[in-house]
C-alpha atoms as a PDB file:
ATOM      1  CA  UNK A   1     -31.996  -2.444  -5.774  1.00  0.00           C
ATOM      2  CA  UNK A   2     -33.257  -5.821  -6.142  1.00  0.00           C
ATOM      3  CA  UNK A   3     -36.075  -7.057  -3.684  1.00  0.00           C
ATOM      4  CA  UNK A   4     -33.573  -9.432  -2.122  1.00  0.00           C
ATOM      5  CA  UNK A   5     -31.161  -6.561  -1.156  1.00  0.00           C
ATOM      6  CA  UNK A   6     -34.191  -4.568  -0.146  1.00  0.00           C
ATOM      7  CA  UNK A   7     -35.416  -7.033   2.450  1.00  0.00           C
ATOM      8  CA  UNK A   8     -31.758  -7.656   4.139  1.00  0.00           C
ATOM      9  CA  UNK A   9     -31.372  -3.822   4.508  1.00  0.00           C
ATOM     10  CA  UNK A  10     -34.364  -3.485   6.177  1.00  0.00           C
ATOM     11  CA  UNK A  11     -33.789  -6.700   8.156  1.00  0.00           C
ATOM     12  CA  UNK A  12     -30.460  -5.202   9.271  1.00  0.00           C
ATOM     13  CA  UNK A  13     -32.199  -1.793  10.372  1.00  0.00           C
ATOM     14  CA  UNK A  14     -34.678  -4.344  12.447  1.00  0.00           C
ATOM     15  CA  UNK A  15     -32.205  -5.659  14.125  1.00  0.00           C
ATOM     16  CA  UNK A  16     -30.161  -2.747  15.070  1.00  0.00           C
ATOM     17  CA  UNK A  17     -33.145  -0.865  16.448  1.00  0.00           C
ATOM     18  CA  UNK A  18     -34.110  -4.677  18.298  1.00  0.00           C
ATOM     19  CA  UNK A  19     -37.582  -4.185  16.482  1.00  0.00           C
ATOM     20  CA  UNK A  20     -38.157  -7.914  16.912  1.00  0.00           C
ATOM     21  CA  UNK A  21     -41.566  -7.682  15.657  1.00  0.00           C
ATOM     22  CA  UNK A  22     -40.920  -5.825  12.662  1.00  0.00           C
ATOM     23  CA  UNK A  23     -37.571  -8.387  12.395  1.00  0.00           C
ATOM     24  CA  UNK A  24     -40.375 -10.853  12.636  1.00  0.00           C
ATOM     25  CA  UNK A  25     -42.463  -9.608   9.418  1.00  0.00           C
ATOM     26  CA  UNK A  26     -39.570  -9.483   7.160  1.00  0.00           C
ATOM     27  CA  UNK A  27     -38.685 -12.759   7.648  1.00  0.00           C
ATOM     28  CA  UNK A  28     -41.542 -13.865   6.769  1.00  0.00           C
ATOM     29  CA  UNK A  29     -41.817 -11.302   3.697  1.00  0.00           C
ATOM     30  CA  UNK A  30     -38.252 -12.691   2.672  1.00  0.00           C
ATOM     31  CA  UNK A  31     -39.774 -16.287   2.930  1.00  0.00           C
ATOM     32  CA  UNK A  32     -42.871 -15.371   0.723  1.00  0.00           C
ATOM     33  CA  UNK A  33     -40.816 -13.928  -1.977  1.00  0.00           C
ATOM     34  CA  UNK A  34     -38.774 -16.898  -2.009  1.00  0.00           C
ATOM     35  CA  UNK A  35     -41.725 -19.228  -2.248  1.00  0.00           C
ATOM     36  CA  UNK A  36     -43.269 -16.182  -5.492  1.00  0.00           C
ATOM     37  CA  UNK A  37     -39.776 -16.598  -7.271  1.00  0.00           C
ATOM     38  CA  UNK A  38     -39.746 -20.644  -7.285  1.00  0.00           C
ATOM     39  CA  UNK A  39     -43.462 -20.483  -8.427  1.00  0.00           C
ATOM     40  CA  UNK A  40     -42.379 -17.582 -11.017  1.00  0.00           C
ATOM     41  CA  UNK A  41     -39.664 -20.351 -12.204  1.00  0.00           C
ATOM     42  CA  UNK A  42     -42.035 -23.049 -12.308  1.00  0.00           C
ATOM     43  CA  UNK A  43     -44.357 -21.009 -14.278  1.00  0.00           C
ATOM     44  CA  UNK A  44     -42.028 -20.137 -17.213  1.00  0.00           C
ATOM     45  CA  UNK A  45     -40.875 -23.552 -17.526  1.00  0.00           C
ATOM     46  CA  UNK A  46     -44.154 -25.105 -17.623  1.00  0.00           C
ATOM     47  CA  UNK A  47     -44.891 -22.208 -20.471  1.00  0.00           C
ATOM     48  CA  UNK A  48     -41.873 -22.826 -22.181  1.00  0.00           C
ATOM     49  CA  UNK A  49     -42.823 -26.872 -22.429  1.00  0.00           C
ATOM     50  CA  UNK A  50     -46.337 -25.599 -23.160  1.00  0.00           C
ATOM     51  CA  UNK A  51     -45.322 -23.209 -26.377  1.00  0.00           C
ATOM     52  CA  UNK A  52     -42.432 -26.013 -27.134  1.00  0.00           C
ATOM     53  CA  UNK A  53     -45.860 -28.345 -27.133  1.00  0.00           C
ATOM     54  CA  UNK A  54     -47.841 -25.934 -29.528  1.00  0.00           C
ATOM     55  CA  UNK A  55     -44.680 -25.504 -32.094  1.00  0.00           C
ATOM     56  CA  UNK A  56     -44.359 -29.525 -32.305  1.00  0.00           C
ATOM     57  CA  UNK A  57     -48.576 -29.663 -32.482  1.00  0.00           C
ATOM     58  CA  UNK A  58     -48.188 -26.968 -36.107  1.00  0.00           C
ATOM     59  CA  UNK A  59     -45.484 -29.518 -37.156  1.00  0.00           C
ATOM     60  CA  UNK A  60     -47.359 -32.784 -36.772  1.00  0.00           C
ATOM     61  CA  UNK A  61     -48.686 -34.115 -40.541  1.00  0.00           C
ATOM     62  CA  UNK A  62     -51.408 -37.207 -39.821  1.00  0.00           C
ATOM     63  CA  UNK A  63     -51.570 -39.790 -41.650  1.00  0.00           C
ATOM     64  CA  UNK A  64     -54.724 -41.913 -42.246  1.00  0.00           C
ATOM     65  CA  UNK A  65     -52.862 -44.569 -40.508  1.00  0.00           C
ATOM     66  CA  UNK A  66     -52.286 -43.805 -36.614  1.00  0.00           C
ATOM     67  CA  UNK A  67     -49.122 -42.490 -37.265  1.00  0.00           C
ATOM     68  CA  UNK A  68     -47.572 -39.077 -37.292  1.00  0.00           C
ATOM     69  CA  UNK A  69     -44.862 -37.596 -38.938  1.00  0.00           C
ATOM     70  CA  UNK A  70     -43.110 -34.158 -38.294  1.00  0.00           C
ATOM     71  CA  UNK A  71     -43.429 -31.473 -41.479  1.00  0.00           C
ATOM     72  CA  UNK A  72     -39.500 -31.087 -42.280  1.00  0.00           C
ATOM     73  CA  UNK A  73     -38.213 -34.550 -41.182  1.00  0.00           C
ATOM     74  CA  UNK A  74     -37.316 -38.101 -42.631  1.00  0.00           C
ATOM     75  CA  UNK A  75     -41.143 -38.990 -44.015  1.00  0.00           C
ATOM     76  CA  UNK A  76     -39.968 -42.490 -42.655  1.00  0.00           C
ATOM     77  CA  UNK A  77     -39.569 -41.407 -39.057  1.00  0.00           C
ATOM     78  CA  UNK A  78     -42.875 -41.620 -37.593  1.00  0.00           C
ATOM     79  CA  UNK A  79     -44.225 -41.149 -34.474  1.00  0.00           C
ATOM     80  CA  UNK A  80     -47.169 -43.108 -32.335  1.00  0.00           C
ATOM     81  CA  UNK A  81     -50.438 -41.006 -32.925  1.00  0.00           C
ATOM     82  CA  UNK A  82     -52.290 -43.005 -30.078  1.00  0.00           C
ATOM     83  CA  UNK A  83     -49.299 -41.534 -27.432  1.00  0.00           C
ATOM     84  CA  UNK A  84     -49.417 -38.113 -28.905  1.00  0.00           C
ATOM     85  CA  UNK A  85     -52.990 -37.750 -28.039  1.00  0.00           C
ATOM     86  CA  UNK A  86     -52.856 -39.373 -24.830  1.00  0.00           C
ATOM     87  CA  UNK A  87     -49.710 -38.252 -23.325  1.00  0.00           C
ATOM     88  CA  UNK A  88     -48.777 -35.394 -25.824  1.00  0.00           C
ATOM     89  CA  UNK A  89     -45.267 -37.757 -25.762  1.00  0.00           C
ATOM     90  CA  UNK A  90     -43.670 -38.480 -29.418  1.00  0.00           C
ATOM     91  CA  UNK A  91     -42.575 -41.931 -29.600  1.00  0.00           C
ATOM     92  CA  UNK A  92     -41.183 -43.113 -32.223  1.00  0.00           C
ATOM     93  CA  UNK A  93     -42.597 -46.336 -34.126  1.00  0.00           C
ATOM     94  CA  UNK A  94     -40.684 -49.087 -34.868  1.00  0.00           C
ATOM     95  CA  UNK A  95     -40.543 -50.099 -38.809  1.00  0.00           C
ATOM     96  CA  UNK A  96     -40.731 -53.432 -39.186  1.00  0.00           C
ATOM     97  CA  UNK A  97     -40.784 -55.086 -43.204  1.00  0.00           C
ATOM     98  CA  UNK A  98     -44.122 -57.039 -43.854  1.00  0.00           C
ATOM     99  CA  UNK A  99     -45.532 -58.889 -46.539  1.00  0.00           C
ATOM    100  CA  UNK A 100     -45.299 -57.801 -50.208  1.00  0.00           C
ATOM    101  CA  UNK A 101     -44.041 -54.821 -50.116  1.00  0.00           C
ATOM    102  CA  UNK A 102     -46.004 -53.368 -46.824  1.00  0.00           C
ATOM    103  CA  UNK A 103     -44.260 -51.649 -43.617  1.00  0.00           C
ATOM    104  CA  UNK A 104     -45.390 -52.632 -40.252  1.00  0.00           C
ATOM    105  CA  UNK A 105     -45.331 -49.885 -37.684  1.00  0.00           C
ATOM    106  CA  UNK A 106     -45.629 -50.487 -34.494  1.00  0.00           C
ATOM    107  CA  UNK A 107     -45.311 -48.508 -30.782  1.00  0.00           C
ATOM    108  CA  UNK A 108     -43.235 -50.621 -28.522  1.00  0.00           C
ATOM    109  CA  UNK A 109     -45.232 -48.064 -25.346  1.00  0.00           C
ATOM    110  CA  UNK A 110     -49.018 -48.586 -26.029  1.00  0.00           C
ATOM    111  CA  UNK A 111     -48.840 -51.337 -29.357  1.00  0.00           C
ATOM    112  CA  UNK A 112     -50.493 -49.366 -31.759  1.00  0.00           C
ATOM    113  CA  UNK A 113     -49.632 -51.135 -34.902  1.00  0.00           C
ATOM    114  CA  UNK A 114     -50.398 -50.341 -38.761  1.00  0.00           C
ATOM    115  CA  UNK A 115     -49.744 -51.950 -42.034  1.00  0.00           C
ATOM    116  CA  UNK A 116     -48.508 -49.086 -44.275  1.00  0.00           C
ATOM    117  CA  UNK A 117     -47.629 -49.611 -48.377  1.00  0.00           C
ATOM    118  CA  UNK A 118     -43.574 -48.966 -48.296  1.00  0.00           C
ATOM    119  CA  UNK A 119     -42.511 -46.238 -50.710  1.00  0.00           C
END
């Protein structure tokens, strides 16, 4: 038997022995496990984002350049190191040709910019 379940039987029994006190409590127990389970599911999805955070932090190769890239992925897809270690957010960086032969990367969200050698 579930906690739920548990509480409505005894709320029933309350009620048919007109226990309005004890009626009284177990509302207010019902209420407070409510409120535990919505914090329980908060909880585990703000883990899950945290451990999703911590398997995309192993991934991230830097770059002498503000740039990231992800261990695995297109080398030419790479993300803004400057919002990564601000916001933990991965934005990707525009690619934009240069001059002789140089990439220009550049993050539309905070401008970080570099001049990479194209390869």
């Amino acid at each position: 038997m579930g906690i739920y379940e548990g509480i409505k039987d005894a709320i029933g029994i309350a009620q048919k022995a007109d226990n309005i006190e004890l009626y009284r409590q177990l509302i207010d127990l019902s209420s407070q496990a409510l409120d535990m389970q919505t914090e329980i599911v908060r909880l585990r999805e703000e883990n899950a984002e945290l451990k999703k955070g911590t398997d995309i932090e192993n991934s991230l190769i830097r770059h002498a350049q503000p740039y990231l890239t992800i261990d695995g992925e297109n080398p030419k897809t790479c993300y803004c190191a400057v919002c990564w270690g601000k916001s933990r957010k991965l934005l990707q960086m525009d690619r934009i040709n240069w001059d002789h032969g140089q990439i220009k990367l550049s993050c539309s969200n905070c401008k970080n910019h570099c001049i990479e050698d194209s390869q």
